[in-house]
Every structure is written in structure tokens, then in C-alpha cells.
C-alpha atoms as a PDB file:
ATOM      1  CA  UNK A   1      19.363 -23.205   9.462  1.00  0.00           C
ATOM      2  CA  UNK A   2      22.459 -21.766  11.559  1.00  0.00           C
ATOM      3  CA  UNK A   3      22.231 -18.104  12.226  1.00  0.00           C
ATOM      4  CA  UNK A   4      20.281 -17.113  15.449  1.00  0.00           C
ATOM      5  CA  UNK A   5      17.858 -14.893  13.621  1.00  0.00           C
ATOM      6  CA  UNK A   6      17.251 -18.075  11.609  1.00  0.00           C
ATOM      7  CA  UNK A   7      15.649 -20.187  15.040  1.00  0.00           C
ATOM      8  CA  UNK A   8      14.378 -17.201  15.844  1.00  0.00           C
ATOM      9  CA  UNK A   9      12.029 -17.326  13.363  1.00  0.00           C
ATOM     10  CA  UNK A  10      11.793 -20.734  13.807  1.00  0.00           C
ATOM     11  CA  UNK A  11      10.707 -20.473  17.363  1.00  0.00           C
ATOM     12  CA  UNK A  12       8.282 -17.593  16.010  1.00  0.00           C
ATOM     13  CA  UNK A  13       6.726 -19.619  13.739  1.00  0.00           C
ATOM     14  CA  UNK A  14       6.074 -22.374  16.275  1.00  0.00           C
ATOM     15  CA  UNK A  15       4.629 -20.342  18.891  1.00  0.00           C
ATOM     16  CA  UNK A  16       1.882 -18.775  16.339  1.00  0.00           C
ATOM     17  CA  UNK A  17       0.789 -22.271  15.175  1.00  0.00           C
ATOM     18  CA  UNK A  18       0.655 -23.912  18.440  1.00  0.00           C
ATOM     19  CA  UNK A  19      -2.845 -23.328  20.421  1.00  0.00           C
ATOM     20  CA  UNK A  20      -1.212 -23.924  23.526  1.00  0.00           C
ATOM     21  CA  UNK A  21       2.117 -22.305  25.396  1.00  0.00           C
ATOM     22  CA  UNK A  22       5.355 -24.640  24.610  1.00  0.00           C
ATOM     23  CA  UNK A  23       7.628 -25.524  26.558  1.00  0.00           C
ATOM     24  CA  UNK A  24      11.620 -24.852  26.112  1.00  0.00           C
ATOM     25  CA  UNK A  25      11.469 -28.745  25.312  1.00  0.00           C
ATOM     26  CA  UNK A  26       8.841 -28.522  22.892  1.00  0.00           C
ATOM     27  CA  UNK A  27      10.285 -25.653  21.165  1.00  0.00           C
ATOM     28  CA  UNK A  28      13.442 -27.512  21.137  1.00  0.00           C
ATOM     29  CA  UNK A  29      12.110 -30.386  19.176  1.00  0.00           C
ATOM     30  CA  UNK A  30      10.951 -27.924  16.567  1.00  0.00           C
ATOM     31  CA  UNK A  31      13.938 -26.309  16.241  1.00  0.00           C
ATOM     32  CA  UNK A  32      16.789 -29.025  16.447  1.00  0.00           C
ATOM     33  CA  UNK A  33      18.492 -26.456  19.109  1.00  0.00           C
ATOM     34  CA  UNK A  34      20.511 -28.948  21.780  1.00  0.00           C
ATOM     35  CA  UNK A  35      20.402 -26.655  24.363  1.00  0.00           C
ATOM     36  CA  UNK A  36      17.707 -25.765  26.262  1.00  0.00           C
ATOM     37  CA  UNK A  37      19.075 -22.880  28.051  1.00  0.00           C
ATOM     38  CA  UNK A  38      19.819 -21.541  24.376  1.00  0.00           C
ATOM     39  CA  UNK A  39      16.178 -22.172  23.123  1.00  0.00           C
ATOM     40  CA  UNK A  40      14.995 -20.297  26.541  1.00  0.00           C
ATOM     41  CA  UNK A  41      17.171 -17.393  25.568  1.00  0.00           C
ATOM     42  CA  UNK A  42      16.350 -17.316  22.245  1.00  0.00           C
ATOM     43  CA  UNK A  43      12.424 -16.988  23.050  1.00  0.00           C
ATOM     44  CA  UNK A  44      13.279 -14.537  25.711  1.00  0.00           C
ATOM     45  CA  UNK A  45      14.910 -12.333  23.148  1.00  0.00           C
ATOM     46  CA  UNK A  46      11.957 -12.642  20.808  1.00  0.00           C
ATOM     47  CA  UNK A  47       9.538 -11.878  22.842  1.00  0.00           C
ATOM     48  CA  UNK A  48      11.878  -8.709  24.219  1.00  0.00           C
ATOM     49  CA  UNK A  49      11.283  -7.763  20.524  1.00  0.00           C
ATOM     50  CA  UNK A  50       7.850  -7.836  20.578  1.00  0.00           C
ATOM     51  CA  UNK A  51       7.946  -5.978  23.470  1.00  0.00           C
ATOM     52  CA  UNK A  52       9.904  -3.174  22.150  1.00  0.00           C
ATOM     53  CA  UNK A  53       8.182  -2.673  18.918  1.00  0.00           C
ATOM     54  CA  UNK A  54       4.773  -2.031  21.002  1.00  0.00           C
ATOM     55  CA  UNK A  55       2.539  -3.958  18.727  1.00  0.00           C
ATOM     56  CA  UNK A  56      -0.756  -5.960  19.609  1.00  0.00           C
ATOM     57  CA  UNK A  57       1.136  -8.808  19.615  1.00  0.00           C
ATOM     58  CA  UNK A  58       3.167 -10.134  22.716  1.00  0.00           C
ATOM     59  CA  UNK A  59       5.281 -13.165  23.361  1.00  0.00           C
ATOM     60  CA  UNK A  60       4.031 -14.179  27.530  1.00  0.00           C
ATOM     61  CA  UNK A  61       5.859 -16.769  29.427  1.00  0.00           C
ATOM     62  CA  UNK A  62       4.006 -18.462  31.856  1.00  0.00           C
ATOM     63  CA  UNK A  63       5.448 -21.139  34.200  1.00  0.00           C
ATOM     64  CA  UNK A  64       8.381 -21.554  31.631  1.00  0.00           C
ATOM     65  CA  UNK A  65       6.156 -22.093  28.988  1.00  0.00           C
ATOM     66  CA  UNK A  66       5.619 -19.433  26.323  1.00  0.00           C
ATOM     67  CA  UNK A  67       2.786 -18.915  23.546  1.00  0.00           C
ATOM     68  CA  UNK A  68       1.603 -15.489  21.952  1.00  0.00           C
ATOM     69  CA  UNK A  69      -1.345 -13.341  23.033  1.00  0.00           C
ATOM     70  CA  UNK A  70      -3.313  -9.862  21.906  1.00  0.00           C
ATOM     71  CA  UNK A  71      -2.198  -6.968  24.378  1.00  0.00           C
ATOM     72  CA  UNK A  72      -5.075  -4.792  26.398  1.00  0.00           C
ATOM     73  CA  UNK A  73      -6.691  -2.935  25.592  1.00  0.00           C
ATOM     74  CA  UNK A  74      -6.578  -5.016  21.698  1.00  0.00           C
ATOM     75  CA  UNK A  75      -7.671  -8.175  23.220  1.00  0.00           C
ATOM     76  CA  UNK A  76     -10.887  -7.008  24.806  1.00  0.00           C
ATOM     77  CA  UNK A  77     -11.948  -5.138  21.487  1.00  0.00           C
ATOM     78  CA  UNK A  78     -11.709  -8.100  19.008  1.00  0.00           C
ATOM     79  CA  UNK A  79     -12.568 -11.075  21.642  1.00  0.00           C
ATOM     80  CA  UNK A  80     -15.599 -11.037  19.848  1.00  0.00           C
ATOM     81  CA  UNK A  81     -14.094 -12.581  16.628  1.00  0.00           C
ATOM     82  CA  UNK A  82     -12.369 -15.580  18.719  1.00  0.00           C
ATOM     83  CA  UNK A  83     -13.883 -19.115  17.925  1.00  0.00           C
ATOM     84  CA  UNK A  84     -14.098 -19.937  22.102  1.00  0.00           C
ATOM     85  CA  UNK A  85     -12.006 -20.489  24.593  1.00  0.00           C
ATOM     86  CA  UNK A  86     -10.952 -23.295  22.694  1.00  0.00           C
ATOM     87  CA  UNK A  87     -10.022 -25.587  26.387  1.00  0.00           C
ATOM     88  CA  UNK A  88      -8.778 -29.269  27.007  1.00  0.00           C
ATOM     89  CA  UNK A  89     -10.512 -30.877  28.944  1.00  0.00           C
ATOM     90  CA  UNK A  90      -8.415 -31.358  32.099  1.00  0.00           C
ATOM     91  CA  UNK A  91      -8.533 -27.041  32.197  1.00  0.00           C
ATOM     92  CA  UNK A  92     -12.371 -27.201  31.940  1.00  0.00           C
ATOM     93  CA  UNK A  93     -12.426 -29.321  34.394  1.00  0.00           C
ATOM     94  CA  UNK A  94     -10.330 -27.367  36.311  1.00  0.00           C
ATOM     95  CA  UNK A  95     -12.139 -24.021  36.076  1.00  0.00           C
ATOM     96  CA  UNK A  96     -15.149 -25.311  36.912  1.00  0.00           C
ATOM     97  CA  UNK A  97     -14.198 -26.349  39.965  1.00  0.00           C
ATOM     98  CA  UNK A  98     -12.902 -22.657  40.294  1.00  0.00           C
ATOM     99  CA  UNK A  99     -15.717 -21.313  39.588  1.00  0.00           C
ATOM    100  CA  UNK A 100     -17.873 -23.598  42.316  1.00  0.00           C
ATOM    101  CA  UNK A 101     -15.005 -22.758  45.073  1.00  0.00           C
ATOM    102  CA  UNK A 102     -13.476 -19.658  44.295  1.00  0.00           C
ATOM    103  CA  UNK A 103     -10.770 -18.763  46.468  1.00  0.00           C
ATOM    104  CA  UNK A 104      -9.233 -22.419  46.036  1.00  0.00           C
ATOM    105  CA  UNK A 105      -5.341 -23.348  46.749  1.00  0.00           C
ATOM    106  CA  UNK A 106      -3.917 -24.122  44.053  1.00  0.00           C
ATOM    107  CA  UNK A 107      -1.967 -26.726  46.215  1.00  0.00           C
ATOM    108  CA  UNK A 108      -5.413 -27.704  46.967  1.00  0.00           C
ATOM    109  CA  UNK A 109      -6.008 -28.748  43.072  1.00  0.00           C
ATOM    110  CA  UNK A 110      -2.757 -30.290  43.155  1.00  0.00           C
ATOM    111  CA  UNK A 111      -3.900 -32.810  45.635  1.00  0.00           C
ATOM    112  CA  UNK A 112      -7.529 -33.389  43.486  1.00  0.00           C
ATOM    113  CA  UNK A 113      -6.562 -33.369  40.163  1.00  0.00           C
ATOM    114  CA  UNK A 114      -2.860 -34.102  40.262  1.00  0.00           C
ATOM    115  CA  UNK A 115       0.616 -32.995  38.705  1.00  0.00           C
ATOM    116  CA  UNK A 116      -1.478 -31.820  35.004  1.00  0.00           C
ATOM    117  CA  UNK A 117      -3.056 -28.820  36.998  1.00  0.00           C
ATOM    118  CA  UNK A 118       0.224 -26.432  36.618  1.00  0.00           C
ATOM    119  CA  UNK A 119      -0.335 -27.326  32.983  1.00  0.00           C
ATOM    120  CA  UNK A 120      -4.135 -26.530  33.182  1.00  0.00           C
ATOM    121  CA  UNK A 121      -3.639 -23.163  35.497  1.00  0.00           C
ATOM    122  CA  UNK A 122      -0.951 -21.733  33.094  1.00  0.00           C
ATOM    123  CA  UNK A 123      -3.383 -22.567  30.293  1.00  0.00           C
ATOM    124  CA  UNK A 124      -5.867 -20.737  31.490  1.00  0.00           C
ATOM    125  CA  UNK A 125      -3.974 -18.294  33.186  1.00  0.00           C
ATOM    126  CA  UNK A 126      -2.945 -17.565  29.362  1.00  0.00           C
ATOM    127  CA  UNK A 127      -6.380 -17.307  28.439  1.00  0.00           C
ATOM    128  CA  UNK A 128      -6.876 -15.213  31.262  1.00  0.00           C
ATOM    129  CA  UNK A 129      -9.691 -16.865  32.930  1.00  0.00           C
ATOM    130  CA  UNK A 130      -8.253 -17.549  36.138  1.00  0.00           C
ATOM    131  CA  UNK A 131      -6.030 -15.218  38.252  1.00  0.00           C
ATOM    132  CA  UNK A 132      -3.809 -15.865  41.456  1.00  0.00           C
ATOM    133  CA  UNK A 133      -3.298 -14.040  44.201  1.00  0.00           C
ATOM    134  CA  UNK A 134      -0.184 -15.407  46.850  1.00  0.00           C
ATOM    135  CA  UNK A 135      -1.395 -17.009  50.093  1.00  0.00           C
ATOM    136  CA  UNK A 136       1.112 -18.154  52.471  1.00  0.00           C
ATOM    137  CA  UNK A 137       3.318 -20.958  50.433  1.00  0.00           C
ATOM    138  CA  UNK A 138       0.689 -21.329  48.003  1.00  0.00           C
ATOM    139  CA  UNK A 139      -2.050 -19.366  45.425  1.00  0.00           C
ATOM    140  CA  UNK A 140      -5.601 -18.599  45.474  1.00  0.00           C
ATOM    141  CA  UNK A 141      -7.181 -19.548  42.837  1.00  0.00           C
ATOM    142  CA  UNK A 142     -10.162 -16.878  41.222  1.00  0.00           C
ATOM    143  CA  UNK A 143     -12.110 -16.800  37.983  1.00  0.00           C
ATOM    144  CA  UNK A 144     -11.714 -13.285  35.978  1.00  0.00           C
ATOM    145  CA  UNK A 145     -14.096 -10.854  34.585  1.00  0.00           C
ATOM    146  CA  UNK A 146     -13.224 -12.750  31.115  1.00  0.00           C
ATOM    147  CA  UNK A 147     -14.472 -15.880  32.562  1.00  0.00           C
ATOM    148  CA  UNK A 148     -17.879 -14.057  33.072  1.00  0.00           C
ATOM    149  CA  UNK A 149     -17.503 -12.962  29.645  1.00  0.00           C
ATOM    150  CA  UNK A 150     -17.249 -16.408  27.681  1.00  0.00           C
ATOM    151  CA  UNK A 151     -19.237 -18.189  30.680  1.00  0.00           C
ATOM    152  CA  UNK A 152     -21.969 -15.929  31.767  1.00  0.00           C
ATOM    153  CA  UNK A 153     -21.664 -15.931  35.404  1.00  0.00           C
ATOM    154  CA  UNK A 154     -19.634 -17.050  37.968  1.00  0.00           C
ATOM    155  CA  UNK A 155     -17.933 -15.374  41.227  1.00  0.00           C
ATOM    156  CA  UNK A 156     -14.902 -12.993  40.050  1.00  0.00           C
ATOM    157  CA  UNK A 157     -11.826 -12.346  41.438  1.00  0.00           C
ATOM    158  CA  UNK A 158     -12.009  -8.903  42.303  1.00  0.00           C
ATOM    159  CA  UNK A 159     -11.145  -8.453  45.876  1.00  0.00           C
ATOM    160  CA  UNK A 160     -12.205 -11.170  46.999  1.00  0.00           C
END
């Protein structure tokens, strides 16, 4: 495998097997690409691709990582035929504290759960169960209408 489109396809296939966003590093491993900067561009082009042919599909990339995902309003319709939110346990762990404090710095979950949380919020920031809003050098942390959804309950992020 050589040509560009070649890891391209490479890096597609990867990103629709994997449950959870990769990381330049992981795709890297996959691929055999050295560079990371290469496999970062790479990705970026794809999902530019996906962009342009307006699909359901999308390519997001979320804290550097980057995983696929169902576009609105495609999502919402056919959420129904998903297994669950399919979570680790750390990001349970997380959004349930969420959910009991919404509002939360994320700096704040730093501190109590350590380093992993950036790992847990862009997992399920890609699942779209929390949201952040900027506040000061930091993020508040809120639970979506989705997370009502799968959960049944819980304080939302609207405006507050």
C-alpha cells in the first residue's frame, strides 16, 4: 500500500470498525504511516470528503481524535435502532457525576477523576451526551437532551 488514496482507505476502514474516536497515533499503527502530521492530514482530507459529498455519514474530530458519526437530522431518526450508548466505564462514571452536578468544570473533573477524563468527555461529547459551554479558562460541563433520551431524566443543558 503506497498511493495516498490507498491509506486513505485504510484510515477509513479503521475509523468504521473502531467504537471509539482514534487518535493520529492509533491510526498510525494501523496504517504503517511514520508521520503523524501525514496521518492527521490524511484523516482531515477524508473527512473533508465526507463533508462535501453531503451524506449521513461524517468524519468528527474531537480533541485530535477522530471516529465517524450519523449527521442531524439522520441521527435522531434511526437512534432507535442503536444497541446503547455502548460506554466504558470511566465515561459512565463520568456522566453521572454530570448529571448529579450539572454545570461542573471540566477542570473540576480533572482534579476528581484524573488525566482519562479528556478521553471520557470527548467520548461522550461524540456520543453527544454531554455539551460544553466556555467559562473563564475552563468548560462547563452539561448533559444533552440525548442524555434524557437514553437515560430518562436528568438536568439538560439548555441555558442553563
Amino acid at each position: 500500500m503506497a498511493g495516498e488514496t490507498d491509506y486513505m482507505k485504510l484510515i477509513e476502514a479503521a475509523l468504521f470498525m473502531s467504537a471509539n474516536p482514534l487518535s493520529a497515533n492509533e491510526i498510525a499503527s494501523v496504517t504503517g504511516i511514520m508521520s503523524i502530521g501525514k496521518v492527521q492530514e490524511l484523516a482531515r482530507q477524508l473527512k473533508e470528503e465526507y463533508r462535501a459529498r453531503d451524506t449521513a455519514l461524517e468524519i468528527l474530530e474531537i480533541d485530535g481524535r477522530f471516529m465517524f458519526s450519523l449527521r442531524e437530522p439522520y441521527a435522531s431518526k434511526v437512534s432507535s435502532m442503536a444497541s446503547g450508548p455502548d460506554l466504558s466505564k470511566g465515561a459512565l462514571r463520568i456522566l453521572a457525576f454530570v448529571s448529579r452536578n450539572r454545570g461542573v468544570l471540566q477542570s473540576d473533573l480533572v482534579k476528581a477523576f484524573g488525566s482519562a477524563t479528556y478521553g471520557y468527555m470527548a467520548e461522550l461529547a461524540d456520543k453527544r451526551f454531554v455539551e460544553t459551554k466556555p467559562f473563564k479558562r475552563s468548560k462547563r460541563v452539561f448533559t444533552t437532551p440525548k442524555f434524557d433520551e437514553y437515560f430518562g431524566g436528568g438536568p439538560q443543558a439548555q441555558g442553563q
